[in-house]
PDB file of N, CA and C in Angstrom:
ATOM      1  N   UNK A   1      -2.237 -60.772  -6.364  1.00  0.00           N
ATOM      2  CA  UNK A   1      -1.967 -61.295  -7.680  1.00  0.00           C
ATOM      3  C   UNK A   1      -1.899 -62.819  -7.644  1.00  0.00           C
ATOM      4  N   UNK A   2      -1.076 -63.182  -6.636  1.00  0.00           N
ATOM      5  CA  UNK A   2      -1.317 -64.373  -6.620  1.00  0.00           C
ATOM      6  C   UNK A   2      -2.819 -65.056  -6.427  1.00  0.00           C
ATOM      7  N   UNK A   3      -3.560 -64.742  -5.548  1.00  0.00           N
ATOM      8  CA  UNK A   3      -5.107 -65.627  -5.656  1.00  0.00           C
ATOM      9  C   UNK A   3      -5.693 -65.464  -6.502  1.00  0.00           C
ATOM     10  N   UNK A   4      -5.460 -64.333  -7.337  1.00  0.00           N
ATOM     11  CA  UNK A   4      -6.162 -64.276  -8.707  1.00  0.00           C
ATOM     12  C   UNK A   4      -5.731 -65.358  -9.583  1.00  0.00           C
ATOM     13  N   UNK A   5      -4.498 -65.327  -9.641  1.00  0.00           N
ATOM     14  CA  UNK A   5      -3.966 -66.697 -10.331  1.00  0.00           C
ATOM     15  C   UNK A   5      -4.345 -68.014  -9.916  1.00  0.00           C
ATOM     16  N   UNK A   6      -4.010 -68.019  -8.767  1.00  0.00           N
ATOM     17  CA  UNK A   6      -4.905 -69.575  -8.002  1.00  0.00           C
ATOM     18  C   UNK A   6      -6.568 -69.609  -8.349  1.00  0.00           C
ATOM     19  N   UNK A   7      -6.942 -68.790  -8.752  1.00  0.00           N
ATOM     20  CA  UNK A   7      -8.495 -68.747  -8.683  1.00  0.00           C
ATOM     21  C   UNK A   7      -8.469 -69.205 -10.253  1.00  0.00           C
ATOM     22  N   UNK A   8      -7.858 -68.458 -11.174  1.00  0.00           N
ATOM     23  CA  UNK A   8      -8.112 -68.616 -12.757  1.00  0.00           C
ATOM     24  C   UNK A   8      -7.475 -70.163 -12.651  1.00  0.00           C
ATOM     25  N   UNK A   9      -6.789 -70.499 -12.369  1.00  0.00           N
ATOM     26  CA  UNK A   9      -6.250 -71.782 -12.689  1.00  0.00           C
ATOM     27  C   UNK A   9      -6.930 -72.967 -12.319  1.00  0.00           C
ATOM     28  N   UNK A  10      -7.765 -72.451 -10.672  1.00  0.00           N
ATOM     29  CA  UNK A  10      -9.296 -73.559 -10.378  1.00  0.00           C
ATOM     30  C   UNK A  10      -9.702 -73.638 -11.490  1.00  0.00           C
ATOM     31  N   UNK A  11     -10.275 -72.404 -12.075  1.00  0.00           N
ATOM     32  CA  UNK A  11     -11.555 -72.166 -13.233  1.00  0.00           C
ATOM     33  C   UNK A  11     -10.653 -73.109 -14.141  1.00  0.00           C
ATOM     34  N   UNK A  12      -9.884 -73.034 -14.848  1.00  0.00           N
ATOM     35  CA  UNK A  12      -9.593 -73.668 -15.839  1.00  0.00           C
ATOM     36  C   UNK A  12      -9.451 -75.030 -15.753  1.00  0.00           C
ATOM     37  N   UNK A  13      -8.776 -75.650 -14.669  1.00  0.00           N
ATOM     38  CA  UNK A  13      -8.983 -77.156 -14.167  1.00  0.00           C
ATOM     39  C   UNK A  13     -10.550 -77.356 -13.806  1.00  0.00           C
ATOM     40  N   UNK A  14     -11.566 -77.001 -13.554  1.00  0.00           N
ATOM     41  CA  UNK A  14     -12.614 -77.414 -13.356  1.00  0.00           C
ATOM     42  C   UNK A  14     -13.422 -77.286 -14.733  1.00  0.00           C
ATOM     43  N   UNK A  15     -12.966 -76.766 -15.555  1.00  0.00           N
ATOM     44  CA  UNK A  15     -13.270 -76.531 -17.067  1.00  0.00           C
ATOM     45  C   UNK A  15     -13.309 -77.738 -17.703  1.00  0.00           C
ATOM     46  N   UNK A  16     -11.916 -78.465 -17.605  1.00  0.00           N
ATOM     47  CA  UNK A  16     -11.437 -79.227 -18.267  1.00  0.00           C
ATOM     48  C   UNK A  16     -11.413 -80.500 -18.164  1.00  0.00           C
ATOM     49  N   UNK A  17     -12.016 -80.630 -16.681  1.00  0.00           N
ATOM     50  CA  UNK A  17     -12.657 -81.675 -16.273  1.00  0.00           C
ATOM     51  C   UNK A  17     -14.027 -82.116 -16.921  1.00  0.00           C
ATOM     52  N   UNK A  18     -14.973 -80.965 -16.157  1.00  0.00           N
ATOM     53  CA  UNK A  18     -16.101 -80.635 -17.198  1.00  0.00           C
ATOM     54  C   UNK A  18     -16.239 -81.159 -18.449  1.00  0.00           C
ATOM     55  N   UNK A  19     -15.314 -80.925 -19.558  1.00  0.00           N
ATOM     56  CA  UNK A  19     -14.944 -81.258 -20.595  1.00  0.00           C
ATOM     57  C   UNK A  19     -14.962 -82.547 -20.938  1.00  0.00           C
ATOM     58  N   UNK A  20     -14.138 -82.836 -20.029  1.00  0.00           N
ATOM     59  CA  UNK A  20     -13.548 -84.678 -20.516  1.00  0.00           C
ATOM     60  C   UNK A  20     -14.415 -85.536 -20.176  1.00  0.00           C
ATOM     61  N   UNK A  21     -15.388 -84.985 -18.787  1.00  0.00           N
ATOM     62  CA  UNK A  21     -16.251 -86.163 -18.396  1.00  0.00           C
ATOM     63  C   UNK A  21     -17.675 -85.693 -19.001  1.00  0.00           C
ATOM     64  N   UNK A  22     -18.056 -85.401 -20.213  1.00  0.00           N
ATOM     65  CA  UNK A  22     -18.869 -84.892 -20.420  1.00  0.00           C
ATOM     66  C   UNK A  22     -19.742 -86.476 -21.059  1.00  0.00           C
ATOM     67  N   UNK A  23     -20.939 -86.489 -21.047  1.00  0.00           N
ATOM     68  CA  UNK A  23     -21.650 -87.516 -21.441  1.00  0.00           C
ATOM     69  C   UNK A  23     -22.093 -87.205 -22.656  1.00  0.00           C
ATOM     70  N   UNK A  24     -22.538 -88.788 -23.538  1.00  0.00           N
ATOM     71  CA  UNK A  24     -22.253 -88.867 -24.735  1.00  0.00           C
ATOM     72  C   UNK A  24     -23.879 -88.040 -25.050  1.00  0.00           C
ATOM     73  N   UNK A  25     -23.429 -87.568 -26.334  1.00  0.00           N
ATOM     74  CA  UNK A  25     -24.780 -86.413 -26.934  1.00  0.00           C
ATOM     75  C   UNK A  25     -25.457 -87.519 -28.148  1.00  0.00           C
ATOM     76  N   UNK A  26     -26.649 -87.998 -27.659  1.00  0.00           N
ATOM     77  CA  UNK A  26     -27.609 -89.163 -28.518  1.00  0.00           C
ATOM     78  C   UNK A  26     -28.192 -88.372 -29.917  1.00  0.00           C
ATOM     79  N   UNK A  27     -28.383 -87.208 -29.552  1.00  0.00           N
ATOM     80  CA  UNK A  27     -29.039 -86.318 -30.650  1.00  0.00           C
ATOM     81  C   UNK A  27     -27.201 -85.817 -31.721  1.00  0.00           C
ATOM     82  N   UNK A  28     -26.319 -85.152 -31.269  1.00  0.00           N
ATOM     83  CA  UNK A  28     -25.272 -85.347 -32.255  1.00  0.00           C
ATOM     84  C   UNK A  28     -24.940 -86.520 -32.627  1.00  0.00           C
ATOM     85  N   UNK A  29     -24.966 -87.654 -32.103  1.00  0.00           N
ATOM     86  CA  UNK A  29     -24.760 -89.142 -32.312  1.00  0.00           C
ATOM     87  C   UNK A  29     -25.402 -89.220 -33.880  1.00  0.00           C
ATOM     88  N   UNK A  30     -26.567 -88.638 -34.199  1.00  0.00           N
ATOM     89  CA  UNK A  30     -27.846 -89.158 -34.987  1.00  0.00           C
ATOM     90  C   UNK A  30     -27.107 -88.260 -36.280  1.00  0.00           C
ATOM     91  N   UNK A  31     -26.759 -87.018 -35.811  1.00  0.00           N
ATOM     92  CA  UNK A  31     -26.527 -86.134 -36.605  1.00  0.00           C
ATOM     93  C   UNK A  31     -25.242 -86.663 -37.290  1.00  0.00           C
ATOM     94  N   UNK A  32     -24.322 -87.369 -36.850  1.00  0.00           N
ATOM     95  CA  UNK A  32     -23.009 -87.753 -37.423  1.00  0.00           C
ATOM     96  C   UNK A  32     -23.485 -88.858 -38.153  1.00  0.00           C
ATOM     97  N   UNK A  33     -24.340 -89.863 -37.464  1.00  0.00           N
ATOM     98  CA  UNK A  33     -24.919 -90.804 -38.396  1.00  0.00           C
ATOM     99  C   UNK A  33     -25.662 -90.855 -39.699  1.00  0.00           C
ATOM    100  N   UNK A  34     -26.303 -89.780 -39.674  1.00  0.00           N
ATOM    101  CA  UNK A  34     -27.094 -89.456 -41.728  1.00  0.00           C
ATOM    102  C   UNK A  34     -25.502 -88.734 -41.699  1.00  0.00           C
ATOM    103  N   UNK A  35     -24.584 -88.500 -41.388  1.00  0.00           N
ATOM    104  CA  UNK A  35     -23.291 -87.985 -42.196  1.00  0.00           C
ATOM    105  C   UNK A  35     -22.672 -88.889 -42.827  1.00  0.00           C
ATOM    106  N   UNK A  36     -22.283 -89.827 -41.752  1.00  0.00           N
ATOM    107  CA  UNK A  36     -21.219 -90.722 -42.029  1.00  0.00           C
ATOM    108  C   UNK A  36     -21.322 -92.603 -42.018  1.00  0.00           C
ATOM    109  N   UNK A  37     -23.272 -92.353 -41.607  1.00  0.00           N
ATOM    110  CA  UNK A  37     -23.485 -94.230 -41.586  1.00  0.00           C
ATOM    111  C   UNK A  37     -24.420 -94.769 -42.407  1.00  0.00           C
ATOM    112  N   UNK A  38     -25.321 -93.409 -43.060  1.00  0.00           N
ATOM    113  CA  UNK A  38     -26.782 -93.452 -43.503  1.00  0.00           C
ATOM    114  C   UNK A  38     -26.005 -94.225 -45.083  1.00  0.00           C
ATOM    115  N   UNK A  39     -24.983 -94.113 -45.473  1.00  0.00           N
ATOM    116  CA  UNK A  39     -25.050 -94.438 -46.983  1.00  0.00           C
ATOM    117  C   UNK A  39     -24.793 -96.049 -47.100  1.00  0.00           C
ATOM    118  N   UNK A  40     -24.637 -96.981 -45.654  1.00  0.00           N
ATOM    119  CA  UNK A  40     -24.769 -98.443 -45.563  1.00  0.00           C
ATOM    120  C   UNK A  40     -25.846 -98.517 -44.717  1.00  0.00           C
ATOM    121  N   UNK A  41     -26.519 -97.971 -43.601  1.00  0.00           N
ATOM    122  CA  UNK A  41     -27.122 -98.378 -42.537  1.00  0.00           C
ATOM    123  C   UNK A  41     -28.356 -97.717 -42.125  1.00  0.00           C
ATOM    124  N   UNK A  42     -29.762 -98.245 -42.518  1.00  0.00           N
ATOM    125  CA  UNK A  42     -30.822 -97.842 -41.867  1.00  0.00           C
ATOM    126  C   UNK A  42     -30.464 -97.127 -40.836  1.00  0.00           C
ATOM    127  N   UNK A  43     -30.444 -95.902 -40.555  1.00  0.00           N
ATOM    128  CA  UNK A  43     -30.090 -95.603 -39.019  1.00  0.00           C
ATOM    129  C   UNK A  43     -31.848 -94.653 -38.164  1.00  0.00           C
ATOM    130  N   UNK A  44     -32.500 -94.565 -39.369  1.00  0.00           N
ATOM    131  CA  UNK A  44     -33.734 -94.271 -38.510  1.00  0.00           C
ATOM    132  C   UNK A  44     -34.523 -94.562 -39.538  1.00  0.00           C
ATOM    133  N   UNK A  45     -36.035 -94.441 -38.364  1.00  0.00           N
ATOM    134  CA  UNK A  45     -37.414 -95.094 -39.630  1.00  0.00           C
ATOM    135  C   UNK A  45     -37.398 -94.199 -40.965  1.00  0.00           C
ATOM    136  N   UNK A  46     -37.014 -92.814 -41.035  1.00  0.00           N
ATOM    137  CA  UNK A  46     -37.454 -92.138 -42.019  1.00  0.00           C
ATOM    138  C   UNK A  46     -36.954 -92.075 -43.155  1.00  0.00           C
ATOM    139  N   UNK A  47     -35.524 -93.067 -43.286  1.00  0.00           N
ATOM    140  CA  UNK A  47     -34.697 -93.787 -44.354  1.00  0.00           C
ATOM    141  C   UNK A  47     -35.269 -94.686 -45.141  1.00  0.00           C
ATOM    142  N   UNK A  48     -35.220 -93.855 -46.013  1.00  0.00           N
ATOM    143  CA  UNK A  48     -35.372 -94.490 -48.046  1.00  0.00           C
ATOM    144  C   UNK A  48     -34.658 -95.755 -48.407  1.00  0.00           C
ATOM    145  N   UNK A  49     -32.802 -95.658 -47.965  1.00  0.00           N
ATOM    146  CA  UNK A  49     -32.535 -96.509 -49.036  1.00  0.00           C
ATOM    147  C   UNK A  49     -30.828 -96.445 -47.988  1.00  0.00           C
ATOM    148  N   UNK A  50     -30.774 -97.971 -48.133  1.00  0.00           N
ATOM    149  CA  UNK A  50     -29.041 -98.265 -47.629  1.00  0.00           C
ATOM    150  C   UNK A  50     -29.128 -99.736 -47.919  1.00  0.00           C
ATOM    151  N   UNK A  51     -27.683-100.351 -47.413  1.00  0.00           N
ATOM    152  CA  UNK A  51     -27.218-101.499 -48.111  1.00  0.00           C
ATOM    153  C   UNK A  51     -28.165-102.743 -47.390  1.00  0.00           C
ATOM    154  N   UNK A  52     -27.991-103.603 -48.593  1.00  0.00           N
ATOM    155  CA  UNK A  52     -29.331-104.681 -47.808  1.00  0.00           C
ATOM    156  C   UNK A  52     -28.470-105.523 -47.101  1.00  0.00           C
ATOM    157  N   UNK A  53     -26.945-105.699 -46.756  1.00  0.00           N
ATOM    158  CA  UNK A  53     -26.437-106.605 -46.427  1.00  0.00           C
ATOM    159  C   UNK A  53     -25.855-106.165 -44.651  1.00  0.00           C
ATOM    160  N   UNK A  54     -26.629-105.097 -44.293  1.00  0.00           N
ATOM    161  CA  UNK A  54     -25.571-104.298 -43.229  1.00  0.00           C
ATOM    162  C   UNK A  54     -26.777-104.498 -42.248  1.00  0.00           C
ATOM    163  N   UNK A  55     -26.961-104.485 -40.464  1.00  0.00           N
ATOM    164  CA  UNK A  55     -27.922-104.250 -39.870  1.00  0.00           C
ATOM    165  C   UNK A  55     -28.115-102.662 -39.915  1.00  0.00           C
ATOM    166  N   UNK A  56     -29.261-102.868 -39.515  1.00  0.00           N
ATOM    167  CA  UNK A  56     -29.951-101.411 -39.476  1.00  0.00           C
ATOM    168  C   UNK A  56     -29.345-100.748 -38.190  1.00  0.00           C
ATOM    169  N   UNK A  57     -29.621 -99.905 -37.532  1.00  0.00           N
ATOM    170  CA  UNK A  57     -29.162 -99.425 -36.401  1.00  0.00           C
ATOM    171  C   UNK A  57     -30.273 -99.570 -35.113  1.00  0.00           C
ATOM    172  N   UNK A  58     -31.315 -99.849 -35.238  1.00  0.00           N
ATOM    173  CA  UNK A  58     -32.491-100.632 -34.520  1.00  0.00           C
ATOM    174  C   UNK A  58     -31.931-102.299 -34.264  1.00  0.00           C
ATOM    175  N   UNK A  59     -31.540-102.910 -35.692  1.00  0.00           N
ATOM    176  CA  UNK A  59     -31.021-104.387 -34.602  1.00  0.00           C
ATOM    177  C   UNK A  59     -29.987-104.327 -33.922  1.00  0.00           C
ATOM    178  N   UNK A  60     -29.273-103.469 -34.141  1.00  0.00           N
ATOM    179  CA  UNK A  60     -27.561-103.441 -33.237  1.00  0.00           C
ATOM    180  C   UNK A  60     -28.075-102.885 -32.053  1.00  0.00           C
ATOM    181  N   UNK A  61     -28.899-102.103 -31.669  1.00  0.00           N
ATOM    182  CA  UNK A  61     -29.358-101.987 -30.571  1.00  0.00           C
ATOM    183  C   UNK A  61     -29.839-102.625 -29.631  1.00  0.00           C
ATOM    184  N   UNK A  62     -31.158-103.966 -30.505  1.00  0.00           N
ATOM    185  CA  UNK A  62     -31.687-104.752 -29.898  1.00  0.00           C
ATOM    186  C   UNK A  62     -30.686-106.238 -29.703  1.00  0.00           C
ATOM    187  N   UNK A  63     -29.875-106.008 -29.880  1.00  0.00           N
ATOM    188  CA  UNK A  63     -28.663-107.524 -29.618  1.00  0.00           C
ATOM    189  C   UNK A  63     -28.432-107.495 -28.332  1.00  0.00           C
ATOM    190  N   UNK A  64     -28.727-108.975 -27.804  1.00  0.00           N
ATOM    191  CA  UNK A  64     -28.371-109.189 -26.290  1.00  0.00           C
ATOM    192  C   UNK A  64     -27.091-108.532 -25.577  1.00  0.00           C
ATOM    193  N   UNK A  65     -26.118-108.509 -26.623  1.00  0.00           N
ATOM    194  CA  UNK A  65     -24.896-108.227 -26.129  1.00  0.00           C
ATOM    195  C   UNK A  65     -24.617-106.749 -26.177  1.00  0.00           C
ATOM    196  N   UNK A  66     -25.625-105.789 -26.885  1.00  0.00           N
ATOM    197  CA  UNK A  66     -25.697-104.216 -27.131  1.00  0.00           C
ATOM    198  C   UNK A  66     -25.399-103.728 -25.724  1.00  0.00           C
ATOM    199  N   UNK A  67     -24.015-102.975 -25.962  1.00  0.00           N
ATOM    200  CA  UNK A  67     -23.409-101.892 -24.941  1.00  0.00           C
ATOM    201  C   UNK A  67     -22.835-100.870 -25.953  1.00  0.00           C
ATOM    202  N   UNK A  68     -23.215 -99.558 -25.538  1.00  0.00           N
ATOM    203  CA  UNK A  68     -22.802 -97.896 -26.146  1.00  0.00           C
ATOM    204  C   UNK A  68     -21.033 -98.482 -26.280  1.00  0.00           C
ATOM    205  N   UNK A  69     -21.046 -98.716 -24.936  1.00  0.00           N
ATOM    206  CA  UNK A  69     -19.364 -98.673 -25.048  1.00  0.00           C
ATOM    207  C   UNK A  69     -18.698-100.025 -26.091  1.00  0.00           C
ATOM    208  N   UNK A  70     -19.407-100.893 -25.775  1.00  0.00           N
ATOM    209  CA  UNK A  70     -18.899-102.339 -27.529  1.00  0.00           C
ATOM    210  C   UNK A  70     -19.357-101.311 -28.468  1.00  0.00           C
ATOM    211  N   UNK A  71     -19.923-100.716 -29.114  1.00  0.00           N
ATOM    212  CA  UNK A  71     -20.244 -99.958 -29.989  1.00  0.00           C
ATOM    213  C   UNK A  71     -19.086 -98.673 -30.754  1.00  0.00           C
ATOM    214  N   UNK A  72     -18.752 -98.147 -29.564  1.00  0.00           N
ATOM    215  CA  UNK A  72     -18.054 -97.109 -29.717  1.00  0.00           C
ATOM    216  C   UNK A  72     -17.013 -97.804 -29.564  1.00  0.00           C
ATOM    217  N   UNK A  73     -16.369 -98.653 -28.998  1.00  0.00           N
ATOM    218  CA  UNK A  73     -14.985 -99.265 -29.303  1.00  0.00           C
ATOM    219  C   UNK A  73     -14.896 -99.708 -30.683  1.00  0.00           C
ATOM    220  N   UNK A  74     -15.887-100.788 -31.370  1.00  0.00           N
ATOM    221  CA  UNK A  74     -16.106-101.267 -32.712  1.00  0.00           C
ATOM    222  C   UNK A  74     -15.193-100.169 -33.542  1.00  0.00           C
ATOM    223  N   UNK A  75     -16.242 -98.491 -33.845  1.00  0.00           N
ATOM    224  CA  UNK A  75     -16.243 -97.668 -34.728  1.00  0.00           C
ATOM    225  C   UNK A  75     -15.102 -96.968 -34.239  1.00  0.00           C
ATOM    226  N   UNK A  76     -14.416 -97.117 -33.275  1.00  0.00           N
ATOM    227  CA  UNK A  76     -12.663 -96.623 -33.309  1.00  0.00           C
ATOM    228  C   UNK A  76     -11.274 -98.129 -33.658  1.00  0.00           C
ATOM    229  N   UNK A  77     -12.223 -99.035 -33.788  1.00  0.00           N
ATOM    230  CA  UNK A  77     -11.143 -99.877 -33.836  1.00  0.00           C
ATOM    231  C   UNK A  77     -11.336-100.249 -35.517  1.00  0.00           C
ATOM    232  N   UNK A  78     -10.222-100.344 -36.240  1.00  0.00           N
ATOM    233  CA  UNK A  78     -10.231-100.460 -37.527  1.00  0.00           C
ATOM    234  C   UNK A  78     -10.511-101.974 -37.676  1.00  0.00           C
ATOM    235  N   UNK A  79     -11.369-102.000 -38.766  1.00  0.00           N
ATOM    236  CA  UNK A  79     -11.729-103.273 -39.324  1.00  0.00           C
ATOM    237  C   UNK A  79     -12.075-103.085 -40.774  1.00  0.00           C
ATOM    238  N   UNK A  80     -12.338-104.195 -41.356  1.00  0.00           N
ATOM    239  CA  UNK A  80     -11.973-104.615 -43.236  1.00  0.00           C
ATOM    240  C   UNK A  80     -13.733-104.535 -43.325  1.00  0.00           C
ATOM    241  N   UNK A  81     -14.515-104.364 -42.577  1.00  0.00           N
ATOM    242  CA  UNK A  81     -16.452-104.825 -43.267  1.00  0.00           C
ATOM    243  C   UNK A  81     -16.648-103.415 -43.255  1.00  0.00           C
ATOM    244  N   UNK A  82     -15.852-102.342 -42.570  1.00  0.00           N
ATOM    245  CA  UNK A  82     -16.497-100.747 -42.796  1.00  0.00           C
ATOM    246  C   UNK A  82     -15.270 -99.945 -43.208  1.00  0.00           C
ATOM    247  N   UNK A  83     -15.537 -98.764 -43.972  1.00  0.00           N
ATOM    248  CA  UNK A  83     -14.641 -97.571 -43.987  1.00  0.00           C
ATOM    249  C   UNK A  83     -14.091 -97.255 -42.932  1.00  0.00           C
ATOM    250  N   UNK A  84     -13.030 -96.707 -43.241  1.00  0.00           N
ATOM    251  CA  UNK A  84     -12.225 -96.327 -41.542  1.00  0.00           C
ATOM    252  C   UNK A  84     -12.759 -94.596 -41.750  1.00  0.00           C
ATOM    253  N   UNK A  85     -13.516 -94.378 -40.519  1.00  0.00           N
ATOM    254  CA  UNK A  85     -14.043 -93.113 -40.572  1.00  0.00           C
ATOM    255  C   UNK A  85     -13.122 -92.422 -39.230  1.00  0.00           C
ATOM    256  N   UNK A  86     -12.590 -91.077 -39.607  1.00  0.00           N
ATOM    257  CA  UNK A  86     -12.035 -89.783 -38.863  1.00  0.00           C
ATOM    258  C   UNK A  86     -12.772 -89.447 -37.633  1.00  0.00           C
ATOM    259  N   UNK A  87     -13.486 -90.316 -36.646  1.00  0.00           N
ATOM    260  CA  UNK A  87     -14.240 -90.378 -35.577  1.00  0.00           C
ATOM    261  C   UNK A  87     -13.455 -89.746 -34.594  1.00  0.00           C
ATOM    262  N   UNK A  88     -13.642 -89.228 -33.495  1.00  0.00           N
ATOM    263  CA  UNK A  88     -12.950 -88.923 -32.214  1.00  0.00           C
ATOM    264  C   UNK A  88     -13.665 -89.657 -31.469  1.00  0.00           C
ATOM    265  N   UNK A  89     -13.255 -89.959 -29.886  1.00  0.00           N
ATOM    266  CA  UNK A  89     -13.648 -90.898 -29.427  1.00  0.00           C
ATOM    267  C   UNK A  89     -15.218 -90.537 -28.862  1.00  0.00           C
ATOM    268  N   UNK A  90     -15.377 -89.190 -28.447  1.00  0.00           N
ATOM    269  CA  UNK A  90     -16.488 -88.246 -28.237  1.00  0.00           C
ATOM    270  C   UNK A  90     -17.464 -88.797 -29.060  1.00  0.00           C
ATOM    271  N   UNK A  91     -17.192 -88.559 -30.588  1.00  0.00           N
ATOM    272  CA  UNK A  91     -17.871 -88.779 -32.039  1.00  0.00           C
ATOM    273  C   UNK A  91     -18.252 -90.065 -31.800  1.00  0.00           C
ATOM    274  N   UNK A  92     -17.609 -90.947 -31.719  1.00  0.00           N
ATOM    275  CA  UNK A  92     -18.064 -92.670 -31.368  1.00  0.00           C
ATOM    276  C   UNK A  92     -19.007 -92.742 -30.226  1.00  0.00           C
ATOM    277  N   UNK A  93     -18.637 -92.475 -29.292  1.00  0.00           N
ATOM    278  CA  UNK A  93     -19.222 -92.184 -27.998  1.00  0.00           C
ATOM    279  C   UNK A  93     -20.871 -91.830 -28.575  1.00  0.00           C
ATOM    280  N   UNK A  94     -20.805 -90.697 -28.840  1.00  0.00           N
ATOM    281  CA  UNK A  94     -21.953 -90.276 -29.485  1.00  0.00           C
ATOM    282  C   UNK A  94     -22.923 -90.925 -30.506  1.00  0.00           C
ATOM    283  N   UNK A  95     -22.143 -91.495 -31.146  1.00  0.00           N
ATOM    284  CA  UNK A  95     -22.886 -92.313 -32.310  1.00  0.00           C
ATOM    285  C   UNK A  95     -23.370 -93.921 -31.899  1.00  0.00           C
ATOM    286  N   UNK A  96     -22.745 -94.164 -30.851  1.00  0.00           N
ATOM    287  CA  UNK A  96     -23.188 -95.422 -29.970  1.00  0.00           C
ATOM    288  C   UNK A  96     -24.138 -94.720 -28.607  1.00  0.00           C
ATOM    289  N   UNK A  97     -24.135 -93.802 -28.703  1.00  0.00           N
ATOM    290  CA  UNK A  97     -25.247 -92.807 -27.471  1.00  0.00           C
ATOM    291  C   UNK A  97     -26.579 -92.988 -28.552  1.00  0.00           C
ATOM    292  N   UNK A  98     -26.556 -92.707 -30.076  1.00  0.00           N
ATOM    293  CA  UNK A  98     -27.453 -92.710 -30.535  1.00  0.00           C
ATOM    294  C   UNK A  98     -28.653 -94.041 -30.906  1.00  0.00           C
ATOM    295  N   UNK A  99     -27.893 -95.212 -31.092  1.00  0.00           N
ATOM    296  CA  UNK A  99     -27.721 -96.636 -31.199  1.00  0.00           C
ATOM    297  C   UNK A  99     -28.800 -97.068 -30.238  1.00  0.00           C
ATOM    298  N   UNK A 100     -27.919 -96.860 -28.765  1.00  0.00           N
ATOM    299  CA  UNK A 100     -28.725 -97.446 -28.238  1.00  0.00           C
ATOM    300  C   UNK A 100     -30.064 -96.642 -27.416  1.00  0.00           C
ATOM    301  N   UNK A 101     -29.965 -95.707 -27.814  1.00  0.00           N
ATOM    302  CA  UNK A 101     -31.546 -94.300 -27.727  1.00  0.00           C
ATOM    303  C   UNK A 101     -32.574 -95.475 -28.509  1.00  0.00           C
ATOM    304  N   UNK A 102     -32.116 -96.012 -29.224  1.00  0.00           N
ATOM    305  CA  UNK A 102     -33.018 -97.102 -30.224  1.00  0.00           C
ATOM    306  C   UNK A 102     -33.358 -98.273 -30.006  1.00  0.00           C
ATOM    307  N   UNK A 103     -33.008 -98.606 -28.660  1.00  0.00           N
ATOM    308  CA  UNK A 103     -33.030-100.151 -27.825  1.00  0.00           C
ATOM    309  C   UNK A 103     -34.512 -99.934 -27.250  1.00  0.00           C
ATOM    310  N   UNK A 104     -35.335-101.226 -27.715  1.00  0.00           N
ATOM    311  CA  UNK A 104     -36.648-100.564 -26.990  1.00  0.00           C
ATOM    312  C   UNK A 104     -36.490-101.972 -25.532  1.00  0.00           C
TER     313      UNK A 104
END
């Protein structure tokens, strides 16, 4: 009984590791972005219509200083030029995974 327990409890710590170190998803990134960025921000070529005063998501990519992680810190740290959006850090992660998928 006991190694069964020692064994389930590996599984679950190696789970949860798994979990936490999981790398950021560029394709959900995109998907949160027509959710929650498309109604200020060009975020791909096949966009109609967003604010003329915001970069697109192609120049934030191409900026010398473009890092996923400045990105995803930005969209968790509150500021007055955007909505404060219900992001998790995953969600940011992701949406700056998508960003820079766009860096040519």
């Amino acid at each position: 009984m006991r190694a069964l327990l020692i064994r389930i409890l590996a599984v679950l710590a190696a789970t949860a590791v798994s979990t936490s170190a999981r790398s950021a998803d560029a394709d959900h990134g995109r998907d949160l972005a027509r959710r929650w960025c498309s109604s200020c921000h060009l975020i791909e070529g096949t966009q109609k219509q967003a604010s003329a005063d915001v970069p697109s998501f192609a120049e934030i990519a191409q900026k010398a200083d473009f890092t996923p992680e400045k990105v995803a810190f930005f969209l968790l740290d509150p500021h007055p030029k955007m909505p404060s959006f219900p992001l998790s850090r995953l969600e940011a992660a992701d949406i700056a995974a998508y960003i820079g998928s766009l860096r040519k």
